[in-house]
N, C-alpha and C. Protein backbone atom coordinates (compact mmCIF):
# COMPACT_ATOMS: atom_id res chain seq x y z
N UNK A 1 80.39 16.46 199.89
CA UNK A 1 80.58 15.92 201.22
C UNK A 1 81.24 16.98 202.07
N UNK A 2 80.68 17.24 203.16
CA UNK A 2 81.28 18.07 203.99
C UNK A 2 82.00 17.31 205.43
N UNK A 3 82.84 17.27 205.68
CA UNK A 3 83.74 16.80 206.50
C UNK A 3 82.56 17.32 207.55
N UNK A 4 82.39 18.55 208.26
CA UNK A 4 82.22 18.57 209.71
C UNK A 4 80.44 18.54 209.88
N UNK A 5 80.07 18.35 208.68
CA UNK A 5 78.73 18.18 208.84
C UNK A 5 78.44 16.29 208.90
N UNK A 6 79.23 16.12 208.51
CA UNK A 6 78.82 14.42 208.44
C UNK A 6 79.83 14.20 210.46
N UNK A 7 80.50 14.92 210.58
CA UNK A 7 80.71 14.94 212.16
C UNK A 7 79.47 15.29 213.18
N UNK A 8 78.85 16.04 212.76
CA UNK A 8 77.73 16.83 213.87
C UNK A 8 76.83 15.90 213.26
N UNK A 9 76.53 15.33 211.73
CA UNK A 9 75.61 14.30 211.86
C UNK A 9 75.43 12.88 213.04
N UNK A 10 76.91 12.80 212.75
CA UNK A 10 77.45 11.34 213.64
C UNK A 10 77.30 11.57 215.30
N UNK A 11 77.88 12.38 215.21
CA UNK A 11 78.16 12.96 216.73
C UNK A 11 79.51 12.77 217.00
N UNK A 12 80.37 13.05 215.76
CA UNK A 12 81.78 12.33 216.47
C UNK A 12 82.08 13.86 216.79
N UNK A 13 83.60 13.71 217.87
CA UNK A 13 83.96 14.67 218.15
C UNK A 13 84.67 15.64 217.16
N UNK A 14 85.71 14.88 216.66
CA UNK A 14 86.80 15.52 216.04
C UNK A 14 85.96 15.31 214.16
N UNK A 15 86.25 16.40 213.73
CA UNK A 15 85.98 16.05 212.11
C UNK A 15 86.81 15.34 211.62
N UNK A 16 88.26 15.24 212.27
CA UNK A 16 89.83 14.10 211.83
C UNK A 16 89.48 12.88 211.98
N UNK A 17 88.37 12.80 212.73
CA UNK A 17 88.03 10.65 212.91
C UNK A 17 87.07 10.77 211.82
N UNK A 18 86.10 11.57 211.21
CA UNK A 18 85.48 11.60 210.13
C UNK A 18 86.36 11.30 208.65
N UNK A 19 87.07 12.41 208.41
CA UNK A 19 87.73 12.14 207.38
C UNK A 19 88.91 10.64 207.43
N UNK A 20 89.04 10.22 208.05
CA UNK A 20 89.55 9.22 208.37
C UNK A 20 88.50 7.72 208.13
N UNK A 21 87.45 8.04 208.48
CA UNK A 21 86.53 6.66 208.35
C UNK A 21 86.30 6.64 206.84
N UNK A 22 86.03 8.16 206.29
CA UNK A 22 85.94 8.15 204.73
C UNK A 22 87.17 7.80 204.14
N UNK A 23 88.29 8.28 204.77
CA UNK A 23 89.35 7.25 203.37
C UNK A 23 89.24 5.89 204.12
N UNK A 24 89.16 5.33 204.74
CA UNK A 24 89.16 3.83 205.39
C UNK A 24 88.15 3.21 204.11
N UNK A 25 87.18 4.07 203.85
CA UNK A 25 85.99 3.28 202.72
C UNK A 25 86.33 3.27 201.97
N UNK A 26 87.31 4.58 201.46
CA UNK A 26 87.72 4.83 200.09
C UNK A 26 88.73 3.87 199.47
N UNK A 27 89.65 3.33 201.00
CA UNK A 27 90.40 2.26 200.77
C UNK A 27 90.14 1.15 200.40
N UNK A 28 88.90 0.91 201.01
CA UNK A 28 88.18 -0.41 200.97
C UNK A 28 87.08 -0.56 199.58
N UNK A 29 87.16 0.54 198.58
CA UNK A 29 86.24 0.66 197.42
C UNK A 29 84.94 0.28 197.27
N UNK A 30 84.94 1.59 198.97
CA UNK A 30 83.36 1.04 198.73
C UNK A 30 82.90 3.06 198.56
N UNK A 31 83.78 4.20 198.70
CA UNK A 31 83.61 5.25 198.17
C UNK A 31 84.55 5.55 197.44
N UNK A 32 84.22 6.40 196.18
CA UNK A 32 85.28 6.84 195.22
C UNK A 32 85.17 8.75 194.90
N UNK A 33 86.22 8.96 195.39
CA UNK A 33 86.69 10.43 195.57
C UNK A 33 86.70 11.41 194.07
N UNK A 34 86.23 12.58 193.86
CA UNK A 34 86.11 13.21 192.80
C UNK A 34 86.85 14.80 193.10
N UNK A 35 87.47 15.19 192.51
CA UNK A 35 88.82 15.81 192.81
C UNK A 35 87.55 17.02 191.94
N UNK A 36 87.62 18.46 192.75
CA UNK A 36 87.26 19.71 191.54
C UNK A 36 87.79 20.00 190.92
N UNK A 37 87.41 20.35 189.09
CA UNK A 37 88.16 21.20 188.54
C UNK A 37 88.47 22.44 188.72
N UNK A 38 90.09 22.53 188.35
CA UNK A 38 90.49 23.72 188.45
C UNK A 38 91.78 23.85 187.72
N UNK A 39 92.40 25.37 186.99
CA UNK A 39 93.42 25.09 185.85
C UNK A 39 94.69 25.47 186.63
N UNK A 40 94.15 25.05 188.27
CA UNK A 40 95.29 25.49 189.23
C UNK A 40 95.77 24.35 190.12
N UNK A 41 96.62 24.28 189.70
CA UNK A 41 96.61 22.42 190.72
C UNK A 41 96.34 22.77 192.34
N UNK A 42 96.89 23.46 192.44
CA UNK A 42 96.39 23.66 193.92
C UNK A 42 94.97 23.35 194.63
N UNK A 43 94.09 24.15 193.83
CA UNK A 43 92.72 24.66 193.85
C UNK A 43 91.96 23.20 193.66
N UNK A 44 92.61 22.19 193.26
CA UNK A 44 92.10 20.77 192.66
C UNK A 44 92.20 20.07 194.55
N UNK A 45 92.99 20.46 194.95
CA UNK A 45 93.03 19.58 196.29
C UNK A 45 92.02 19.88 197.19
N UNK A 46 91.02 20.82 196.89
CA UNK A 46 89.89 21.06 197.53
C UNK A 46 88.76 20.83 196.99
N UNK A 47 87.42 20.95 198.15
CA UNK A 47 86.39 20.32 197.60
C UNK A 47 86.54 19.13 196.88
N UNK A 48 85.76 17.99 197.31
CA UNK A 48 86.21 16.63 196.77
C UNK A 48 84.42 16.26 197.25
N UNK A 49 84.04 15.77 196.01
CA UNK A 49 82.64 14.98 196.01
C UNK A 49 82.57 14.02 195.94
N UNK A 50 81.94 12.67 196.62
CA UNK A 50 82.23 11.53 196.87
C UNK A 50 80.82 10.59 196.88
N UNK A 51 80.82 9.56 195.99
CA UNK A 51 80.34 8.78 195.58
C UNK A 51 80.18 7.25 196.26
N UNK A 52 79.35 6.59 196.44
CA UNK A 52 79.34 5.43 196.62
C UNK A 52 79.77 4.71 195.55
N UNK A 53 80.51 3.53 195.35
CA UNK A 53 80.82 2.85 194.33
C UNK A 53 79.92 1.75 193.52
N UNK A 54 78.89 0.72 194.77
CA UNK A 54 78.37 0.56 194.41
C UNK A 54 76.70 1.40 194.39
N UNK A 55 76.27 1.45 193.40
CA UNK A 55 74.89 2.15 193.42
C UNK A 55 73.66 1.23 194.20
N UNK A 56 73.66 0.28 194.28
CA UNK A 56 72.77 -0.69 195.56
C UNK A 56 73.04 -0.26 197.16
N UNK A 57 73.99 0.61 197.45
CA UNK A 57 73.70 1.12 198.39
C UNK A 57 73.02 2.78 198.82
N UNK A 58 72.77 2.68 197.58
CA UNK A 58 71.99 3.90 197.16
C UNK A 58 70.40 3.98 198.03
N UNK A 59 69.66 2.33 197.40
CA UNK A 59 68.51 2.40 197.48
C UNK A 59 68.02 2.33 199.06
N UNK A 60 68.91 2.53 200.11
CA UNK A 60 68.59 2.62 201.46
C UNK A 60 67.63 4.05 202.14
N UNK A 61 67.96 5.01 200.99
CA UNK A 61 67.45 6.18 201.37
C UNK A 61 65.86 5.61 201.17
N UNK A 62 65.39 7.16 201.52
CA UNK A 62 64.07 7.28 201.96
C UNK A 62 63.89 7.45 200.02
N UNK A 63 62.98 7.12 199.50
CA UNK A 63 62.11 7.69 198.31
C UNK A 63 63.62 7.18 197.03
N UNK A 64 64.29 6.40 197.19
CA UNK A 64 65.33 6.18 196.34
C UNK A 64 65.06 5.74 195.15
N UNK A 65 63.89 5.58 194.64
CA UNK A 65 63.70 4.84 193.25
C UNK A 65 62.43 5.62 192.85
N UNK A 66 62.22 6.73 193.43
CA UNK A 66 61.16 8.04 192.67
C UNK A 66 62.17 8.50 191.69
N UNK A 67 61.31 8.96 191.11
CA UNK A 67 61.37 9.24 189.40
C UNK A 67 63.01 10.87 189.79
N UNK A 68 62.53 11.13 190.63
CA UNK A 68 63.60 12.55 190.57
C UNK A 68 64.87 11.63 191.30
N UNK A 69 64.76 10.78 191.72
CA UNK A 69 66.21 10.09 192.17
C UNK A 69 66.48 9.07 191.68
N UNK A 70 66.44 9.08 190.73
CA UNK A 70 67.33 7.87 189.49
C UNK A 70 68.08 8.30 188.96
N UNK A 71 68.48 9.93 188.85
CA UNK A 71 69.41 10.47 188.26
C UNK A 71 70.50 9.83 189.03
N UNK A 72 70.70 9.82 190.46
CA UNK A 72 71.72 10.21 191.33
C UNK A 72 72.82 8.95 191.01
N UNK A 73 71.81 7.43 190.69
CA UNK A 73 72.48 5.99 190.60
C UNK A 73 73.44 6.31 189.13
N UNK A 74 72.28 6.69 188.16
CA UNK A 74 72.72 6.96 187.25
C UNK A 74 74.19 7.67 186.65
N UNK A 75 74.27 8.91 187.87
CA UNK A 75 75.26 9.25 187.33
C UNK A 75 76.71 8.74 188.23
N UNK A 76 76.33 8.14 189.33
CA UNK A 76 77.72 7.08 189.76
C UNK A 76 77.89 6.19 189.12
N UNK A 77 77.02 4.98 187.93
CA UNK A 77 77.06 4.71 187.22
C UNK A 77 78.22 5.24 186.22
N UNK A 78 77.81 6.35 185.32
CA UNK A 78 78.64 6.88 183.89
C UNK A 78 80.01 7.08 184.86
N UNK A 79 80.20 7.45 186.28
CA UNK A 79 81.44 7.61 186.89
C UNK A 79 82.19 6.75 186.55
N UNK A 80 81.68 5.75 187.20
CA UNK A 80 82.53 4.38 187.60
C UNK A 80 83.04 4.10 186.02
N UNK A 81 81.99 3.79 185.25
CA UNK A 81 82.80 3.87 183.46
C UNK A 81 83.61 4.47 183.19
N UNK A 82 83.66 5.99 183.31
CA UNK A 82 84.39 6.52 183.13
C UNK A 82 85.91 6.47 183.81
N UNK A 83 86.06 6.13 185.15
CA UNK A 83 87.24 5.87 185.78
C UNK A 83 87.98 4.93 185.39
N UNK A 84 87.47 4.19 184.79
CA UNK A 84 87.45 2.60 184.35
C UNK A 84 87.76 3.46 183.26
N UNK A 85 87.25 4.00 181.96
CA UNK A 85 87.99 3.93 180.76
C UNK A 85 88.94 4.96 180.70
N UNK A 86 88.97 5.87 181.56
CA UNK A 86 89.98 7.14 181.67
C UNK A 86 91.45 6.35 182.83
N UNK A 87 90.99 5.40 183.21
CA UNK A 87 92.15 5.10 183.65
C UNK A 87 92.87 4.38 182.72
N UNK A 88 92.19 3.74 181.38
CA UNK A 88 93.30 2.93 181.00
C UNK A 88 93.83 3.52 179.80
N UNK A 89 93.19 5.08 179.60
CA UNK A 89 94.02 5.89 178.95
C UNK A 89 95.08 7.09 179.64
N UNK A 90 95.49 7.07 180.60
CA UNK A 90 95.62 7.56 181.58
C UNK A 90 95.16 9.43 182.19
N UNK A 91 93.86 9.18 181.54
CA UNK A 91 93.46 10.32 181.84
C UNK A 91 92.65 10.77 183.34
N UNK A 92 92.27 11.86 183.90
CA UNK A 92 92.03 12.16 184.87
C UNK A 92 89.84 12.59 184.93
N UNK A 93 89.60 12.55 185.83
CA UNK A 93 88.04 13.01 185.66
C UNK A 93 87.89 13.95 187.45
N UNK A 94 87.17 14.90 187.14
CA UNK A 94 86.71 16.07 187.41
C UNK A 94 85.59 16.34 187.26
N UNK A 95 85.25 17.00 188.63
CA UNK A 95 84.00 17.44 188.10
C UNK A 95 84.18 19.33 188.34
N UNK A 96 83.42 20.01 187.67
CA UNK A 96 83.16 21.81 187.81
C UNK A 96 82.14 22.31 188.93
N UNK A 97 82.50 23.04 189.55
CA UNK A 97 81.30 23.24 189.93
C UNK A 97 81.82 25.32 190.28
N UNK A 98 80.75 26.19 189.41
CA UNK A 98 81.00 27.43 190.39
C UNK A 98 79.50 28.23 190.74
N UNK A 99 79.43 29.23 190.98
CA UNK A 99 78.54 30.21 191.42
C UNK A 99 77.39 29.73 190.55
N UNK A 100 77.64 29.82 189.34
CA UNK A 100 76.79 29.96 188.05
C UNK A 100 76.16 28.23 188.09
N UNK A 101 76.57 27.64 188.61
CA UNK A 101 76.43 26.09 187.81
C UNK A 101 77.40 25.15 188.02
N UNK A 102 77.30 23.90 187.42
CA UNK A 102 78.07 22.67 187.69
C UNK A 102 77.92 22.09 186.75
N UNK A 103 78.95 21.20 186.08
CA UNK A 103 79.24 20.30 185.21
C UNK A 103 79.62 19.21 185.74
N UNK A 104 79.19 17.51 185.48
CA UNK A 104 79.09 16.70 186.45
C UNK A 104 80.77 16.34 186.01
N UNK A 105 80.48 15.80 184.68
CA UNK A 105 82.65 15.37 184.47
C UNK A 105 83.33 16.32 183.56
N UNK A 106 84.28 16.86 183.96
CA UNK A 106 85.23 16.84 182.73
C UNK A 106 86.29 15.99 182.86
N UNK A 107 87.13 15.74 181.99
CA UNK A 107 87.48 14.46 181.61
C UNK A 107 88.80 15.32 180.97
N UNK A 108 90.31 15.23 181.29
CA UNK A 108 91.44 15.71 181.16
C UNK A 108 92.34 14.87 180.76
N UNK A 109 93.58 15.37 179.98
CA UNK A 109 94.53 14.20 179.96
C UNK A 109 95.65 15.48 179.90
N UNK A 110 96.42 15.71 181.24
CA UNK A 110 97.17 16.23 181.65
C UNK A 110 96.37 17.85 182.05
N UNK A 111 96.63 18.84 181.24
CA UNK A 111 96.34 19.94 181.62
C UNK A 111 95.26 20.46 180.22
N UNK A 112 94.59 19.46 179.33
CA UNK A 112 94.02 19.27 178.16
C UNK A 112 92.62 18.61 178.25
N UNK A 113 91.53 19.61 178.24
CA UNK A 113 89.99 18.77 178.99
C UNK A 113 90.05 18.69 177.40
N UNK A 114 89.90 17.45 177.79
CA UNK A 114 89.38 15.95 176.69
C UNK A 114 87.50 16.47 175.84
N UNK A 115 86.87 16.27 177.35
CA UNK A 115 85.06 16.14 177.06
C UNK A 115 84.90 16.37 178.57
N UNK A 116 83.34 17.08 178.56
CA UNK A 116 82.95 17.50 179.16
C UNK A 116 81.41 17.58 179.66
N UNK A 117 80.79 16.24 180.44
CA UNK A 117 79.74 15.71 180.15
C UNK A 117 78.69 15.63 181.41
N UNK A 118 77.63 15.88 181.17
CA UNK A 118 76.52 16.12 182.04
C UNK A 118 75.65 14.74 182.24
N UNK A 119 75.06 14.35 182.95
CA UNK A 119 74.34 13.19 183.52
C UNK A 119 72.77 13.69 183.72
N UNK A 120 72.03 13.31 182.99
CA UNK A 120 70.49 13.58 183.13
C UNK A 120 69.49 12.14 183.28
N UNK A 121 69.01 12.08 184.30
CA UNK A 121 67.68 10.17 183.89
C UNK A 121 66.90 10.71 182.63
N UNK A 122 66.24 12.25 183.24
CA UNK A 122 65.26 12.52 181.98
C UNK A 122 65.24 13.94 181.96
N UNK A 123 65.84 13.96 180.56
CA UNK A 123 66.29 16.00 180.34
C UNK A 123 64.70 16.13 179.26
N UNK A 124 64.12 15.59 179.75
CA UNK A 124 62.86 16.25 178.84
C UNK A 124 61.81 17.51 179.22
N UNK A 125 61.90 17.64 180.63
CA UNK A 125 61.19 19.15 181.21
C UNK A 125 62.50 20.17 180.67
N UNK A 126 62.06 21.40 180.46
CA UNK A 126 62.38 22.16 179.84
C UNK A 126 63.59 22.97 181.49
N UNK A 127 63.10 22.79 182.51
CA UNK A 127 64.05 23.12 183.58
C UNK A 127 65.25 22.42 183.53
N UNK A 128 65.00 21.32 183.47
CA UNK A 128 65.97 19.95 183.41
C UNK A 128 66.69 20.26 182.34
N UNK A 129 66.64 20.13 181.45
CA UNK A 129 67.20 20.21 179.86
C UNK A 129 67.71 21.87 180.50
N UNK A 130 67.23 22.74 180.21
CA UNK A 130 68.15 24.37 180.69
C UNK A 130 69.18 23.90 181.51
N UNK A 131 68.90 24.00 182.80
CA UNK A 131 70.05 23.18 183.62
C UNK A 131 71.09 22.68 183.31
N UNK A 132 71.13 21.35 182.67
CA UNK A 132 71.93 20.32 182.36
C UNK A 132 72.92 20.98 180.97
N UNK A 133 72.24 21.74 180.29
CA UNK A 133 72.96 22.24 178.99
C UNK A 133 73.57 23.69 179.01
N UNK A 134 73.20 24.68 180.19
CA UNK A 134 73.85 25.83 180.75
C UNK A 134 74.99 24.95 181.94
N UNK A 135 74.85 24.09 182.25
CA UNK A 135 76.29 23.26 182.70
C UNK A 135 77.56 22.82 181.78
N UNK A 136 76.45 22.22 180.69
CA UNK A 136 77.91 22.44 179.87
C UNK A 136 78.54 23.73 179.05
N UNK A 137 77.54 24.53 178.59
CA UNK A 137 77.86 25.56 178.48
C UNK A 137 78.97 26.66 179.00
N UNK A 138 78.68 26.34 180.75
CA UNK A 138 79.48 26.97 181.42
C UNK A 138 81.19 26.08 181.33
N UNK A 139 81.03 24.53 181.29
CA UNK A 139 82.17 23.85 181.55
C UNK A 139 82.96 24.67 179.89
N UNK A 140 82.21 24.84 179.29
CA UNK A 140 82.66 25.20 177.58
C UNK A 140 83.33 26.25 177.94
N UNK A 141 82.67 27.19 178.56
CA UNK A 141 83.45 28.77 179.09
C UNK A 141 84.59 28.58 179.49
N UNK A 142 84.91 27.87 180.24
CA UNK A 142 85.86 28.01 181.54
C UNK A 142 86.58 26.97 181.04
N UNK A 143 86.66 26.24 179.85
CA UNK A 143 87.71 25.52 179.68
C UNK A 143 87.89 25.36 177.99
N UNK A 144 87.22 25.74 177.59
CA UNK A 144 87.32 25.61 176.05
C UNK A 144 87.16 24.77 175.35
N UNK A 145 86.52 23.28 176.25
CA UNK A 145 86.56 21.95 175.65
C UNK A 145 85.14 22.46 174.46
N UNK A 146 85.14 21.70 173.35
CA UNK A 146 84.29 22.06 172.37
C UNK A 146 83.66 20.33 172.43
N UNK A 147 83.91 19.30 173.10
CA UNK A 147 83.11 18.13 172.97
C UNK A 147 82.43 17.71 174.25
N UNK A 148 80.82 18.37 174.04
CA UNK A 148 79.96 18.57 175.12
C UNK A 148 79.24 17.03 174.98
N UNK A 149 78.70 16.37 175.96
CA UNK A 149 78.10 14.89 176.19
C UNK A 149 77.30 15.60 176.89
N UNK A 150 75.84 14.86 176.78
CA UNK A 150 74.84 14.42 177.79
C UNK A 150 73.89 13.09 177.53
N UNK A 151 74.06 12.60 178.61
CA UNK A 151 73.99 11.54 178.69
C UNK A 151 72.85 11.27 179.33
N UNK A 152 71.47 10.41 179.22
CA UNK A 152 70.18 10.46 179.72
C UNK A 152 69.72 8.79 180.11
N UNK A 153 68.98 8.77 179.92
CA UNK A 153 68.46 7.36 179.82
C UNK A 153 67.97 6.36 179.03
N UNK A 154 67.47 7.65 178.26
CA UNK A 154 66.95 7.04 176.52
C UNK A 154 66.85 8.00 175.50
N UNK A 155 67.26 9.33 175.98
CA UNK A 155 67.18 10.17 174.93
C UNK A 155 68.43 10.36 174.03
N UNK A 156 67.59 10.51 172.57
CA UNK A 156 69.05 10.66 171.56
C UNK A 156 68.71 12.53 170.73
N UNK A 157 69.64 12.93 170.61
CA UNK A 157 69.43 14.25 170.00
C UNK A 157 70.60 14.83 169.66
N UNK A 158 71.19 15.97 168.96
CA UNK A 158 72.21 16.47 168.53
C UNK A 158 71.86 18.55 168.33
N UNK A 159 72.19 18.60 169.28
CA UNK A 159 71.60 20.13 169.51
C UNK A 159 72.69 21.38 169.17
N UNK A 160 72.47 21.93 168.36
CA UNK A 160 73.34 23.50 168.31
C UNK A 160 73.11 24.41 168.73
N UNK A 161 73.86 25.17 169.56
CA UNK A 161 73.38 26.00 170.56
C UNK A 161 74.71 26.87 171.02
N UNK A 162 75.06 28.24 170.47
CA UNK A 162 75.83 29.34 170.60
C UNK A 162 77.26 28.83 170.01
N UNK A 163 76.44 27.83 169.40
CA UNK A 163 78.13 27.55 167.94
C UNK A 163 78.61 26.58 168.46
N UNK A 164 77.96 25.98 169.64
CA UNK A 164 78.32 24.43 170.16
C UNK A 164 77.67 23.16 169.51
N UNK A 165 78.48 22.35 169.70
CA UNK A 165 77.35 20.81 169.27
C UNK A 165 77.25 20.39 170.49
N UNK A 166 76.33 19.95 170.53
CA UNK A 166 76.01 19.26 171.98
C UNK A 166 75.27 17.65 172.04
N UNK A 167 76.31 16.54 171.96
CA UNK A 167 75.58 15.14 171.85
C UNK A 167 74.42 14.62 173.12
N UNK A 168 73.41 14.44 172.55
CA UNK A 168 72.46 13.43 173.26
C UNK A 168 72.21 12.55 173.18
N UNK A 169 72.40 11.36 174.18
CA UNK A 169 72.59 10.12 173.99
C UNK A 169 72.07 9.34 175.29
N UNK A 170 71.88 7.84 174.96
CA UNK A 170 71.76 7.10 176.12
C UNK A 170 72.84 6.53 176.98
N UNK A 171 72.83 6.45 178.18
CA UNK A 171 74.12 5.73 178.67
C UNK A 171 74.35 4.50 178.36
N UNK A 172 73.53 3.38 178.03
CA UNK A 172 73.45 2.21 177.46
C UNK A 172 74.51 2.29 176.29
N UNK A 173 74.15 3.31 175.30
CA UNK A 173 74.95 2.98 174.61
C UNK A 173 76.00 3.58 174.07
N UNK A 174 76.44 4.91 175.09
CA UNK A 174 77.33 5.64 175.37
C UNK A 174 78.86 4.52 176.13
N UNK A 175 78.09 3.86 176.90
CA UNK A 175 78.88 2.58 178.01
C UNK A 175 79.12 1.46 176.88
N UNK A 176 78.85 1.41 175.91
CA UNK A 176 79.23 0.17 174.78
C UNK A 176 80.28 0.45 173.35
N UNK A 177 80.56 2.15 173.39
CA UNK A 177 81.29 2.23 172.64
C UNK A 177 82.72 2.00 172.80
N UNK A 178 83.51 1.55 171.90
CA UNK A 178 84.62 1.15 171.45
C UNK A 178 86.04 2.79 172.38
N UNK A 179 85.66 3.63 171.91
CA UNK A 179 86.29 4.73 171.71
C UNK A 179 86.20 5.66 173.37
């Protein structure tokens, strides 16, 4: 989300009445704020990616239920779980993003990334799958977490790849475990 582009979208004047209508939503839980990782607290107060809470207001866009945009519900979906189960361990969620790539969560409990997990509808094209697994790869670099997730729609798999394990799984039943 860019503050002064969603201004020149609107036509408002000031980008300060923008960021202002977005925490008004954020208050009202109908957007939920995603803080960047970074091993610098500072660096965390910037860039912030922001989500609708519920995913039914998703389907307003143009082409919202084509096959390449089911990822997008999907992965506000594993969010919202995740906030929900990282809050009642009191852990924190993040997402990566640098030059090289992006990792959709990592998942912290203090200054200690927990897991570190990617969101795919369907990692079965070979672009998709590269992508999604040079994301965690990179989140692996830059933080050392060794418990990589990806999470799909129906795919299950268990991949080794530069001395990593890398789980493949469905969100169905990723969202039903105990742990």
């Amino acid at each position: 989300m860019s503050i002064p582009d969603l201004a020149e979208l609107f036509n408002f004047k000031s980008p300060h009445t923008v960021r202002n209508y977005v925490d008004y939503l954020k208050q009202a839980f109908l957007l939920v704020g995603l803080k960047k990782f970074s091993q610098k607290s500072k660096q965390r107060m910037v860039g912030e990616k922001v989500y609708a809470v519920d995913v039914a207001l998703m389907n307003q866009r143009e082409n919202a239920f084509a096959g390449e945009n089911l990822g997008w519900p999907l992965e506000t979906m594993v969010l919202i779980h995740l906030i929900r189960k990282c809050k009642f361990e009191g852990w924190d969620v993040y997402y990566l993003k640098e030059r090289s790539g992006e990792c959709d969560f990592v998942v912290c409990d203090g200054n200690k990334v927990l897991q570190c997990v990617q969101v795919s509808y369907d990692s079965s094209l070979a672009k998709t799958r590269k992508r999604e697994i040079n994301g965690l790869l990179l989140a692996h670099r830059l933080t050392k977490c060794e418990t990589l997730l990806l999470l799909t729609d129906h795919e299950y798999e268990e991949v080794d790849m530069d001395g990593l394990h890398i789980q493949i799984k469905p969100v169905y039943e990723w969202c039903t475990e105990i742990t």
